[in-house]
N, C-alpha and C. Protein backbone atom coordinates (compact mmCIF):
# COMPACT_ATOMS: atom_id res chain seq x y z
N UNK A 1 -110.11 -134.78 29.48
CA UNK A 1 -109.93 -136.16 29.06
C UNK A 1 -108.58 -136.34 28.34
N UNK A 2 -108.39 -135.41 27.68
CA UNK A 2 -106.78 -135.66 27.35
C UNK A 2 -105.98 -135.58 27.44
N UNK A 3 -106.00 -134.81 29.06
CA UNK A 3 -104.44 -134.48 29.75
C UNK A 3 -104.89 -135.92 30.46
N UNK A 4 -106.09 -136.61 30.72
CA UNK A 4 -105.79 -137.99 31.48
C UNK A 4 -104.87 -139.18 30.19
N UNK A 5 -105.19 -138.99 29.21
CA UNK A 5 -104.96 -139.58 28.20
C UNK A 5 -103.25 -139.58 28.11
N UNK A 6 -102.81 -138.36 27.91
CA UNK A 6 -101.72 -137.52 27.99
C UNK A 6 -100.74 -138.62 29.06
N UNK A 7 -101.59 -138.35 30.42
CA UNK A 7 -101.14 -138.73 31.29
C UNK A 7 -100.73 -140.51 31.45
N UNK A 8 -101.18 -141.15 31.03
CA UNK A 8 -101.20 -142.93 30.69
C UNK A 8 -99.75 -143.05 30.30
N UNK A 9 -98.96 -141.90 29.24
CA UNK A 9 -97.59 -142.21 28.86
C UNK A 9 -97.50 -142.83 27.87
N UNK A 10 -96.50 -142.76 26.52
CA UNK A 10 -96.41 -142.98 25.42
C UNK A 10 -96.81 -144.45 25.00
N UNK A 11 -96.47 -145.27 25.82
CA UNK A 11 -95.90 -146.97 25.58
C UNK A 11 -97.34 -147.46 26.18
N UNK A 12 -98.46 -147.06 26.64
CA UNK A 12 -99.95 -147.41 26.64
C UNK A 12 -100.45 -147.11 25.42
N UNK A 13 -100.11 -145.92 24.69
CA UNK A 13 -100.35 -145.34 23.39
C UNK A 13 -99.74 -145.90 22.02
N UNK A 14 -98.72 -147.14 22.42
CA UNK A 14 -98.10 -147.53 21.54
C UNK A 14 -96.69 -146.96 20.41
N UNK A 15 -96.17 -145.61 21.58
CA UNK A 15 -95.07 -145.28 21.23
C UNK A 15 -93.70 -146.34 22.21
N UNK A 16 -92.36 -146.50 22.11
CA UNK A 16 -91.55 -146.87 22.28
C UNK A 16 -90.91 -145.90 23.47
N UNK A 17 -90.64 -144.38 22.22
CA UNK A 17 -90.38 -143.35 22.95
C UNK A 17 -90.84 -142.91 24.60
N UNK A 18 -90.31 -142.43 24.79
CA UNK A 18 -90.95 -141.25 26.21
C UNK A 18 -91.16 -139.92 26.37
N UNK A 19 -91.85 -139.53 24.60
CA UNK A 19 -91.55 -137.97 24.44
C UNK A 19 -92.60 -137.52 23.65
N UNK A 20 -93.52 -137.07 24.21
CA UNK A 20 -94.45 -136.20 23.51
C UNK A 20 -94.10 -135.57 22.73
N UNK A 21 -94.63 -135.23 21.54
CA UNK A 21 -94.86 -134.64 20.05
C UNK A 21 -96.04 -133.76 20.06
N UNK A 22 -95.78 -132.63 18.82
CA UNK A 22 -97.07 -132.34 18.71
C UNK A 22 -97.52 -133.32 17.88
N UNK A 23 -96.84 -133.59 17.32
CA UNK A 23 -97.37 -134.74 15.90
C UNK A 23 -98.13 -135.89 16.53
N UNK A 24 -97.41 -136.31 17.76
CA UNK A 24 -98.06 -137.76 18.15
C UNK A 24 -98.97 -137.29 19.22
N UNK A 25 -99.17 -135.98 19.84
CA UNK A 25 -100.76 -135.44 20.28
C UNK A 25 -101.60 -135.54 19.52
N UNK A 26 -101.61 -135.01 18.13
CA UNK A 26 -102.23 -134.92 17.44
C UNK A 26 -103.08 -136.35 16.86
N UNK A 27 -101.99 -137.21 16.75
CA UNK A 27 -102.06 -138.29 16.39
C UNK A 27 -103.30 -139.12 17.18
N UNK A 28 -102.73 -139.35 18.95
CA UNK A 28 -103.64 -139.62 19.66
C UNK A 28 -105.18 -138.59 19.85
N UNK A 29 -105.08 -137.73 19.49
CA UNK A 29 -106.64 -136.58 19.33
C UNK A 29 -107.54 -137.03 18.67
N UNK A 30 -106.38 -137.99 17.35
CA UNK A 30 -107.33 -138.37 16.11
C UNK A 30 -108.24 -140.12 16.39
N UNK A 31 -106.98 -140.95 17.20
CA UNK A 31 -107.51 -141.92 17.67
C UNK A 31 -108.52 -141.57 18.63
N UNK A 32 -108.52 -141.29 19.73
CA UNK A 32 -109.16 -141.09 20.87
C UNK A 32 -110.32 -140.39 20.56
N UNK A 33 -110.55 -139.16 20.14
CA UNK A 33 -111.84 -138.33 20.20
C UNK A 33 -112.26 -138.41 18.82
N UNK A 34 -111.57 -138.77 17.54
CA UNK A 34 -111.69 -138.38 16.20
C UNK A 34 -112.20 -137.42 15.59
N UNK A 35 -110.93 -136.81 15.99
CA UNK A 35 -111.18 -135.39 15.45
C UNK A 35 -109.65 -135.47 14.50
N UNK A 36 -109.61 -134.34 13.42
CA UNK A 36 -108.26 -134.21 13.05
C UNK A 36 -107.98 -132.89 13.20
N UNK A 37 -106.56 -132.82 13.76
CA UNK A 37 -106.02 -131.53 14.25
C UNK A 37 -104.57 -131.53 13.40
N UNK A 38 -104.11 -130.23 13.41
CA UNK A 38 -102.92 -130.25 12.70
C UNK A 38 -101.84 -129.91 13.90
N UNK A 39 -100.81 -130.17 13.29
CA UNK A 39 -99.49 -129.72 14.65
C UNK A 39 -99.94 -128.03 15.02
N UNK A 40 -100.01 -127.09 13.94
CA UNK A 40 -99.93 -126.03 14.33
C UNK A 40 -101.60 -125.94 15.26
N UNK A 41 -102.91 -126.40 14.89
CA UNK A 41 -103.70 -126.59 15.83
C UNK A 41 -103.34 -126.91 17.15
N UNK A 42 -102.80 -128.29 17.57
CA UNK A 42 -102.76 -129.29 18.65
C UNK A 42 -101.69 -127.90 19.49
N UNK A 43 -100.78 -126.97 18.90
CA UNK A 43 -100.24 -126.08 19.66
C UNK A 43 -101.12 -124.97 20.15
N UNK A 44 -101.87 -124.58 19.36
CA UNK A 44 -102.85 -123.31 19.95
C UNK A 44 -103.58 -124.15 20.88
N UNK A 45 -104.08 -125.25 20.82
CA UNK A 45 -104.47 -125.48 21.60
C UNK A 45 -104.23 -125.49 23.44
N UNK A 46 -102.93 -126.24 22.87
CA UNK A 46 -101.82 -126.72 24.46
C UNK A 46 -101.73 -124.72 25.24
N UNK A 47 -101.29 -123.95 23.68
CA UNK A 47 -101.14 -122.49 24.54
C UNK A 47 -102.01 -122.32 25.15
N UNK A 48 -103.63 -122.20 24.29
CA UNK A 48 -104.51 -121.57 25.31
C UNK A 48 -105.09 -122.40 26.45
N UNK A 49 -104.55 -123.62 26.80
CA UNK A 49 -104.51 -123.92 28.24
C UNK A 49 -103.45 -123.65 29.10
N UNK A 50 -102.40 -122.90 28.80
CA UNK A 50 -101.33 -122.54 29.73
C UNK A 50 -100.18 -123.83 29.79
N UNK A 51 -100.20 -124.45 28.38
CA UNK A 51 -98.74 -125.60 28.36
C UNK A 51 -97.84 -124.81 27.50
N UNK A 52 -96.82 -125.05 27.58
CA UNK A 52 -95.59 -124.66 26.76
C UNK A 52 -94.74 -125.66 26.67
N UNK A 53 -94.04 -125.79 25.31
CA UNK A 53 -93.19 -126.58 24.90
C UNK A 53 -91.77 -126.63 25.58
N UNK A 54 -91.68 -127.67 26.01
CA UNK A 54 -90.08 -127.94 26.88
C UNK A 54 -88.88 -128.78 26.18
N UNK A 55 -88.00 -128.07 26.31
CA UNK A 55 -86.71 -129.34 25.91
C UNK A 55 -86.23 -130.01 27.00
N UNK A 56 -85.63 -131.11 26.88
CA UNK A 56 -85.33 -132.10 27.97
C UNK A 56 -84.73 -131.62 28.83
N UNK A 57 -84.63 -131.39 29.71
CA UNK A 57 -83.39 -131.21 31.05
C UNK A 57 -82.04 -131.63 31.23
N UNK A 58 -82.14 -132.64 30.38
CA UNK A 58 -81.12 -133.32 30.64
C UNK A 58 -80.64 -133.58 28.85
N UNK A 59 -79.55 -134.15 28.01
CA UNK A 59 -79.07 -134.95 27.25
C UNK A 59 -79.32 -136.22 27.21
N UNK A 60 -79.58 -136.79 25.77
CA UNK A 60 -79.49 -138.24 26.05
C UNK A 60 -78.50 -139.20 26.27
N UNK A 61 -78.77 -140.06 26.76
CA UNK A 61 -77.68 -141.06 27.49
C UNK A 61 -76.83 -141.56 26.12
N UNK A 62 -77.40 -141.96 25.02
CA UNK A 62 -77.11 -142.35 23.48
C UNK A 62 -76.31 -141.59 23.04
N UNK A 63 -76.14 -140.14 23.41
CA UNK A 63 -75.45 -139.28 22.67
C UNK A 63 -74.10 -139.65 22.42
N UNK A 64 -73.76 -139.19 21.14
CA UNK A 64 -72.10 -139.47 20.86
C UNK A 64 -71.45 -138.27 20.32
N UNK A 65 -70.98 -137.19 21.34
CA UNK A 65 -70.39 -135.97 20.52
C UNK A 65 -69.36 -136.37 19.23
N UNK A 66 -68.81 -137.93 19.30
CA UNK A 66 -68.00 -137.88 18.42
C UNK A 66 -68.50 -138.28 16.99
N UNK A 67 -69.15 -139.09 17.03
CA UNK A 67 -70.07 -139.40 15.94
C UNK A 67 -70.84 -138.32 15.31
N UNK A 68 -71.34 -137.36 16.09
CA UNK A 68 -71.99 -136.02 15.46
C UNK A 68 -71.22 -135.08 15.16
N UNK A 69 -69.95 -134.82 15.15
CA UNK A 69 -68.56 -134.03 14.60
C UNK A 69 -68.26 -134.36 13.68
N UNK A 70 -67.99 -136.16 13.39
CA UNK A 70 -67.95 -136.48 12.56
C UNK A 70 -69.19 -136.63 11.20
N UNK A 71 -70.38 -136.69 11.41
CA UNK A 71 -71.22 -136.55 10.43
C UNK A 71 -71.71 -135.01 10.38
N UNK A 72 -71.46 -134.36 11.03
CA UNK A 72 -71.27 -132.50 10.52
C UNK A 72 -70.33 -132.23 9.59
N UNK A 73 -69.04 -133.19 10.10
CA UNK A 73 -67.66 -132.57 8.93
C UNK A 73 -67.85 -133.61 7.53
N UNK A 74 -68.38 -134.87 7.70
CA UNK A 74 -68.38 -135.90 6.65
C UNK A 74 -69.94 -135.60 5.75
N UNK A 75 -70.97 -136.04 6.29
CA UNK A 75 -71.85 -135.97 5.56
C UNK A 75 -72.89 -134.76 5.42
N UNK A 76 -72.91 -133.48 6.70
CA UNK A 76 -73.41 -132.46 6.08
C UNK A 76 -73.26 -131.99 5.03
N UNK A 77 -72.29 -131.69 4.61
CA UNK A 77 -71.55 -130.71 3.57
C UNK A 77 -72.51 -131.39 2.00
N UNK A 78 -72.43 -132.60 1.81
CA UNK A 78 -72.80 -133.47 1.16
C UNK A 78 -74.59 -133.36 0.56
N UNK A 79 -74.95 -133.59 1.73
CA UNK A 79 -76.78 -133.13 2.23
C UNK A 79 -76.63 -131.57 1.70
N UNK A 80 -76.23 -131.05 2.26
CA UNK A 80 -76.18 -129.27 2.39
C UNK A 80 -76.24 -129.04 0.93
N UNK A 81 -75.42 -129.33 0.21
CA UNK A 81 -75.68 -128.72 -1.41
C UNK A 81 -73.95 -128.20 -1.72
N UNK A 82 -73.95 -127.00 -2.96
CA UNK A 82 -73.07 -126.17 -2.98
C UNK A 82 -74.27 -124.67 -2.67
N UNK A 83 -73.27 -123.43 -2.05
CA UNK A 83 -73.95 -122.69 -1.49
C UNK A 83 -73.95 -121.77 -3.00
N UNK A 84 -73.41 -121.96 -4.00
CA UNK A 84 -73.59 -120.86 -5.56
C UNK A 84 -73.83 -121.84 -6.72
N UNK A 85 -74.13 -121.28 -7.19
CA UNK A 85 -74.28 -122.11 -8.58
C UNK A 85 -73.20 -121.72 -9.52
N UNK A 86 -72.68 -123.13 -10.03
CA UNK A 86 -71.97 -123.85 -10.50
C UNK A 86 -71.34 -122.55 -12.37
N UNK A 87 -72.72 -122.04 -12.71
CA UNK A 87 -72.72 -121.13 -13.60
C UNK A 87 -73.43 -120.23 -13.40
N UNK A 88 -72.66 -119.15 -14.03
CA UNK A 88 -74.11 -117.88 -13.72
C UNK A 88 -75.37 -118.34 -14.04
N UNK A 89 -76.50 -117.65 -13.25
CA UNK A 89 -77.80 -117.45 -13.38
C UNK A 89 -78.20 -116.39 -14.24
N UNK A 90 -79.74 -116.45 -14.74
CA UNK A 90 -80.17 -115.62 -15.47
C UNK A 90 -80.11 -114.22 -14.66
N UNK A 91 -80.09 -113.13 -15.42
CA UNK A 91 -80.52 -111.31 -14.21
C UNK A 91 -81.36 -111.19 -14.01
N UNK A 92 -82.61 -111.94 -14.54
CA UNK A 92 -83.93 -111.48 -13.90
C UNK A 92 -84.70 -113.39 -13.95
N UNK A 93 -85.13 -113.21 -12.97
CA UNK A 93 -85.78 -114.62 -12.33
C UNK A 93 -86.97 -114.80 -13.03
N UNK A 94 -87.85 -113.74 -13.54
CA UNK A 94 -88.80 -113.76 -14.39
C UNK A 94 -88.95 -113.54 -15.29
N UNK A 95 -87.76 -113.27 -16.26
CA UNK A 95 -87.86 -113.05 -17.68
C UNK A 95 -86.07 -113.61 -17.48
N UNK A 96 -86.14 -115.37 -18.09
CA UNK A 96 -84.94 -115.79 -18.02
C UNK A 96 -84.33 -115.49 -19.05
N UNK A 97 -84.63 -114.82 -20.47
CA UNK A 97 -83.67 -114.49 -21.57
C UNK A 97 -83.44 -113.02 -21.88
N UNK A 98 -83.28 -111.99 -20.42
CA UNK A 98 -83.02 -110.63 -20.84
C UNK A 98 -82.10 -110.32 -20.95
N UNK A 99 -81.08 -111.02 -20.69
CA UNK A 99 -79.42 -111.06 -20.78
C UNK A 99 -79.18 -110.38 -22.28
């Protein structure tokens, strides 16, 4: 019943997308049969019927290599953090005053 389900396609299900999730399997498992499953469930599951997870074949049409160069060099770094701290740390992580 839920590879027919599966099969109907996102936008009967009320996604936009055209891309299965485990999240939005899961999601529909919970509408449809009401049951609740977790992502890492809804995957053991798909394994022990012989599905495996695929990446697209293709790229999306949307893509902009230049726009994603540019927010790797502009705003990762930003997101990312600094990779040391700013002042030393304590020597022991569990007894912070053995210094």
């Amino acid at each position: 019943m839920l590879e027919r389900e599966l099969a109907k396609g996102l936008v009967a299900h009320g996604w936009p997308e055209q891309t299965w999730t485990l999240s939005r399997i899961g999601t529909l498992i919970g509408r449809r049969f009401h049951k609740s499953y977790t992502v890492q469930r809804v995957a053991a599951l798909f394994k022990r019927q012989g599905w495996s997870c695929r990446m697209p074949a293709r790229q999306a049409v949307e893509r902009d290599e230049n726009v994603m160069a540019s927010w790797v060099k502009e705003t990762w770094p930003q997101v990312e953090g600094p990779w040391r701290r700013s002042t030393p740390g304590p020597s022991s992580r569990t007894k912070p005053d053995s210094r």
